[in-house]
C-alpha atoms as a PDB file:
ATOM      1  CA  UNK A   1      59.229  28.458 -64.575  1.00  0.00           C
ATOM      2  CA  UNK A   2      62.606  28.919 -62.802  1.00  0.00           C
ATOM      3  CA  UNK A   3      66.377  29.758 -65.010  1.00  0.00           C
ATOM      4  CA  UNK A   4      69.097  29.714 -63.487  1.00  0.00           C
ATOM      5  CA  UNK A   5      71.622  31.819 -64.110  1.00  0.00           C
ATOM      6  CA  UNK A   6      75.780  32.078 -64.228  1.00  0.00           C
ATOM      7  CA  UNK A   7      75.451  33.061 -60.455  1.00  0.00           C
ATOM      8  CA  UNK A   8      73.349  30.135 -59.131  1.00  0.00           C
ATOM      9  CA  UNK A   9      70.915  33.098 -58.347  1.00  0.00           C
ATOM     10  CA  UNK A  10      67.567  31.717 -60.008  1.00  0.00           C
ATOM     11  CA  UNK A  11      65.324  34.112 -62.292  1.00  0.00           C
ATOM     12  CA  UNK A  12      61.557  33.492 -62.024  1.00  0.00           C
ATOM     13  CA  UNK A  13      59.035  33.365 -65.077  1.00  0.00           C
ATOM     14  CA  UNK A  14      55.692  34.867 -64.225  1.00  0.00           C
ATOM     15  CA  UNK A  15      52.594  35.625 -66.401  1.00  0.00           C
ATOM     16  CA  UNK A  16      49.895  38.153 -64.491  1.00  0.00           C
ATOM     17  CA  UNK A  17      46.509  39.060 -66.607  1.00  0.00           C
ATOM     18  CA  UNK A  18      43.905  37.711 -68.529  1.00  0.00           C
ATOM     19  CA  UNK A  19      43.084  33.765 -67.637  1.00  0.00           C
ATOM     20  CA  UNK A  20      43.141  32.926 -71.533  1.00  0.00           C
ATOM     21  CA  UNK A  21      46.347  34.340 -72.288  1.00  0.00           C
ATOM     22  CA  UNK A  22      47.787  32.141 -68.833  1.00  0.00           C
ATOM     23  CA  UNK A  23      46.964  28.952 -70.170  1.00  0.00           C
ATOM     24  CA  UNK A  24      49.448  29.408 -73.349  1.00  0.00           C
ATOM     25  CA  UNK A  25      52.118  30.932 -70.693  1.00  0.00           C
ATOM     26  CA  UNK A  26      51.489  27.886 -68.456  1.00  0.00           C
ATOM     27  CA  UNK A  27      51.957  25.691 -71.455  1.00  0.00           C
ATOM     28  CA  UNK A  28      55.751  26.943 -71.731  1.00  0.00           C
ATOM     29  CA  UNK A  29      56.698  26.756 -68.088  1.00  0.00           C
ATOM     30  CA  UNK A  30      56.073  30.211 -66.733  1.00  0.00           C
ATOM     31  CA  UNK A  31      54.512  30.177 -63.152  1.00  0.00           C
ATOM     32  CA  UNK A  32      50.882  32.110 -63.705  1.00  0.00           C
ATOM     33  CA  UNK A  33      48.216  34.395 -62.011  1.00  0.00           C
ATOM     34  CA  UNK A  34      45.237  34.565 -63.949  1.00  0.00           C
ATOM     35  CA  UNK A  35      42.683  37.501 -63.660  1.00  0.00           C
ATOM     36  CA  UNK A  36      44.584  38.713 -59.932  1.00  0.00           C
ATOM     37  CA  UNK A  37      42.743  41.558 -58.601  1.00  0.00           C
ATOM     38  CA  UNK A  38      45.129  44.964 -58.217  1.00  0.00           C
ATOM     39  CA  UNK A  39      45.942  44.193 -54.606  1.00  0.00           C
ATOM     40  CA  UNK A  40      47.507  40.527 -55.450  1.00  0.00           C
ATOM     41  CA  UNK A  41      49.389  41.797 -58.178  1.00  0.00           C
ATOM     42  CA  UNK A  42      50.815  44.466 -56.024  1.00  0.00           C
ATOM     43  CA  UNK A  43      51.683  42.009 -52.862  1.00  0.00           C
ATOM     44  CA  UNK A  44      52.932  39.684 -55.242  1.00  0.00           C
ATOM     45  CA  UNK A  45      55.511  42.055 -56.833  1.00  0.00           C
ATOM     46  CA  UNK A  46      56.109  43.199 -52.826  1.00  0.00           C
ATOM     47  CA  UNK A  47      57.312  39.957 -51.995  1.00  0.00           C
ATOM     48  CA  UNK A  48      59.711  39.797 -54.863  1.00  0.00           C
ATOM     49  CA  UNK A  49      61.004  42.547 -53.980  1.00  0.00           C
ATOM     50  CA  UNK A  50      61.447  41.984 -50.343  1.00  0.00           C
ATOM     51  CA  UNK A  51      62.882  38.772 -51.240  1.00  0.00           C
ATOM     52  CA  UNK A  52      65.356  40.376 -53.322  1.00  0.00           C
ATOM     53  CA  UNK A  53      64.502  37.879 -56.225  1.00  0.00           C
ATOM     54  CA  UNK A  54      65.318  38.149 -59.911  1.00  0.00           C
ATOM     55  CA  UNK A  55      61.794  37.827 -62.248  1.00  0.00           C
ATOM     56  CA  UNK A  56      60.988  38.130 -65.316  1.00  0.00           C
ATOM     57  CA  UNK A  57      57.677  39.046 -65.674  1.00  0.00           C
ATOM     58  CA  UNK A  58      54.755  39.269 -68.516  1.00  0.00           C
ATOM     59  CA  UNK A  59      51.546  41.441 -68.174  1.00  0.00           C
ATOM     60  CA  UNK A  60      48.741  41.838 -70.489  1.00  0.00           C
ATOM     61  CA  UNK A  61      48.098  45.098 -70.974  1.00  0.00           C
ATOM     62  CA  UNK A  62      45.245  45.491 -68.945  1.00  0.00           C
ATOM     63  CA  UNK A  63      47.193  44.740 -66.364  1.00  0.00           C
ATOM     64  CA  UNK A  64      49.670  47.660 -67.566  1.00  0.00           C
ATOM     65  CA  UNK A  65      47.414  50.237 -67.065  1.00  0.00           C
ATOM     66  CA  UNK A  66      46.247  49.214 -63.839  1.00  0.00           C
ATOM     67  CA  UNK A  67      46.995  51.927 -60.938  1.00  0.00           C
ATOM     68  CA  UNK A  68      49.323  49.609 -58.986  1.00  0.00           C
ATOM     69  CA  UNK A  69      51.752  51.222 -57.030  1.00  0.00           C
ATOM     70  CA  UNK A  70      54.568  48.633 -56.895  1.00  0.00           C
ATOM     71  CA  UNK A  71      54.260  48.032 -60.169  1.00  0.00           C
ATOM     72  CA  UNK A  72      54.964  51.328 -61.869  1.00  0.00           C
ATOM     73  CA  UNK A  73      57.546  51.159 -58.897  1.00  0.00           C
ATOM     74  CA  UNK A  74      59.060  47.948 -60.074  1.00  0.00           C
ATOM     75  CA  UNK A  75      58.974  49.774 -64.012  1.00  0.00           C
ATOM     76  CA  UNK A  76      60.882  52.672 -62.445  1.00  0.00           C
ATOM     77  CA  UNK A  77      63.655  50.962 -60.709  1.00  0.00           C
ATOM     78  CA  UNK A  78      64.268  47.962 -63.375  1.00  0.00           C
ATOM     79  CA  UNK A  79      67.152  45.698 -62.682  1.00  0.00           C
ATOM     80  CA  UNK A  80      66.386  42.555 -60.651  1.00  0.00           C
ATOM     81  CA  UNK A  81      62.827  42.427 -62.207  1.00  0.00           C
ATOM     82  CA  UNK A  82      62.079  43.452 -66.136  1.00  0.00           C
ATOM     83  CA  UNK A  83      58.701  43.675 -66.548  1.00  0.00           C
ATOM     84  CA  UNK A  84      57.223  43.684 -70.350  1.00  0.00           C
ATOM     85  CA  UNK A  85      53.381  43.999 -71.468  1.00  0.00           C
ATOM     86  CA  UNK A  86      51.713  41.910 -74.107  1.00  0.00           C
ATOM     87  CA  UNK A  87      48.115  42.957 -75.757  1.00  0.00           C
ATOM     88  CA  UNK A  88      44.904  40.630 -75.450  1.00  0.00           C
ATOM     89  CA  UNK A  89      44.421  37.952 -77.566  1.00  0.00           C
ATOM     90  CA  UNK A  90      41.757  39.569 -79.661  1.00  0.00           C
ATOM     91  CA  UNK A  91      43.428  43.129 -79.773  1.00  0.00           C
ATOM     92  CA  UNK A  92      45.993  44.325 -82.210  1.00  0.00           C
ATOM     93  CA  UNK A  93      49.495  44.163 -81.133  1.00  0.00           C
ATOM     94  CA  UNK A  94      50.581  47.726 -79.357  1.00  0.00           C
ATOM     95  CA  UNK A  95      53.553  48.633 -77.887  1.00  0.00           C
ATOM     96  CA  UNK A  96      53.364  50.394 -74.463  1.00  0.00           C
ATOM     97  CA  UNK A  97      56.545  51.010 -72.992  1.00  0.00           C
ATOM     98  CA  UNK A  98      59.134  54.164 -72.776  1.00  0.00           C
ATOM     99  CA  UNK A  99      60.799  53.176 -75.929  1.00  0.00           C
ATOM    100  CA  UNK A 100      58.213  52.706 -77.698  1.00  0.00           C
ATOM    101  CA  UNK A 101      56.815  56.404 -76.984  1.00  0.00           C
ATOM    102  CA  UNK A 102      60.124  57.441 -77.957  1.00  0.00           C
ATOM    103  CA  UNK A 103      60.030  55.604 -81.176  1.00  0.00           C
ATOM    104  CA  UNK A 104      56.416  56.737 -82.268  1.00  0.00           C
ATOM    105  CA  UNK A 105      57.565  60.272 -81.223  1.00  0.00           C
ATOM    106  CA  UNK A 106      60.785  59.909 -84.066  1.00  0.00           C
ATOM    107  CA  UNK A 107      58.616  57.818 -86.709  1.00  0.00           C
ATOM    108  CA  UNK A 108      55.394  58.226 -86.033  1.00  0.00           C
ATOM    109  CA  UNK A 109      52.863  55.369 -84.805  1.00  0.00           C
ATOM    110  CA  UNK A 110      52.505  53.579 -88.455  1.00  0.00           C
ATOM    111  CA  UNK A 111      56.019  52.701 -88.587  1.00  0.00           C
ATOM    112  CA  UNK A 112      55.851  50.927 -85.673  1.00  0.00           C
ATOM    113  CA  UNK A 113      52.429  49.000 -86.094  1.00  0.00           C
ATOM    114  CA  UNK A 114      54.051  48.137 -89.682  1.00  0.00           C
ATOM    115  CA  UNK A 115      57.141  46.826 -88.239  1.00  0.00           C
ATOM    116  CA  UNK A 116      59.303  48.823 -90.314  1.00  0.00           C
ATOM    117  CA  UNK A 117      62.279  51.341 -89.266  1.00  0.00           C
ATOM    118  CA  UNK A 118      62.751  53.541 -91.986  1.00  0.00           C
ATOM    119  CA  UNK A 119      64.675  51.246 -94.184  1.00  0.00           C
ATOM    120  CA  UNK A 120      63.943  49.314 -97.290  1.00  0.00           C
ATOM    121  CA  UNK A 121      63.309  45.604 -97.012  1.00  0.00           C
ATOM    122  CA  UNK A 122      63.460  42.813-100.159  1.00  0.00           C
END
């Protein structure tokens, strides 16, 4: 799946990970790589950034915590490309990103597998 932004510039929408977890993305547009092995994933996130394109992008999280080189790149630099992970379809949600290790450091990892930030909900 392509946007297009205010700029003409188009964004693209890519799933990378597990093949079961594709077939939903596919189902909403995104353009999808099931089960790549390390070295796709890592030319594939080359050529985006060669080609200076803007992506959105969706991992599972065993994809996360691969050891892929442009991709913890790609996480460093942000900007053109935002990369976010999502768990496996059998696992309990989990976030894994910099804020999130913030947050669990300032409420503790309960709060945030509850969904709740400190204040009171009716």
């Amino acid at each position: 799946m392509d946007t297009q932004n205010d700029h003409g510039q188009i964004t693209r929408m890519l799933f990378i990970g597990e093949d079961r977890l594709a077939v939903g993305f596919q189902l909403i547009g995104f353009e999808t790589h099931p089960n790549p092995e390390p070295h796709e994933i890592e030319r594939l996130l080359r050529d985006l950034q060669r080609g200076r394109e803007k992506a959105f992008i969706v991992v599972d999280d065993a994809v996360m915590n691969q050891d892929i080189p442009q991709l913890k790149q790609v996480l460093r630099e942000g900007g053109r490309i935002v990369v976010i992970a999502v768990p496996a379809l059998n696992a309990p949600p989990r976030l894994s990103s910099e804020v999130a290790t913030r947050l669990t450091a300032l409420f503790g990892v309960a709060t945030l597998q509850s969904g709740q930030t400190g204040g009171k909900t009716s």
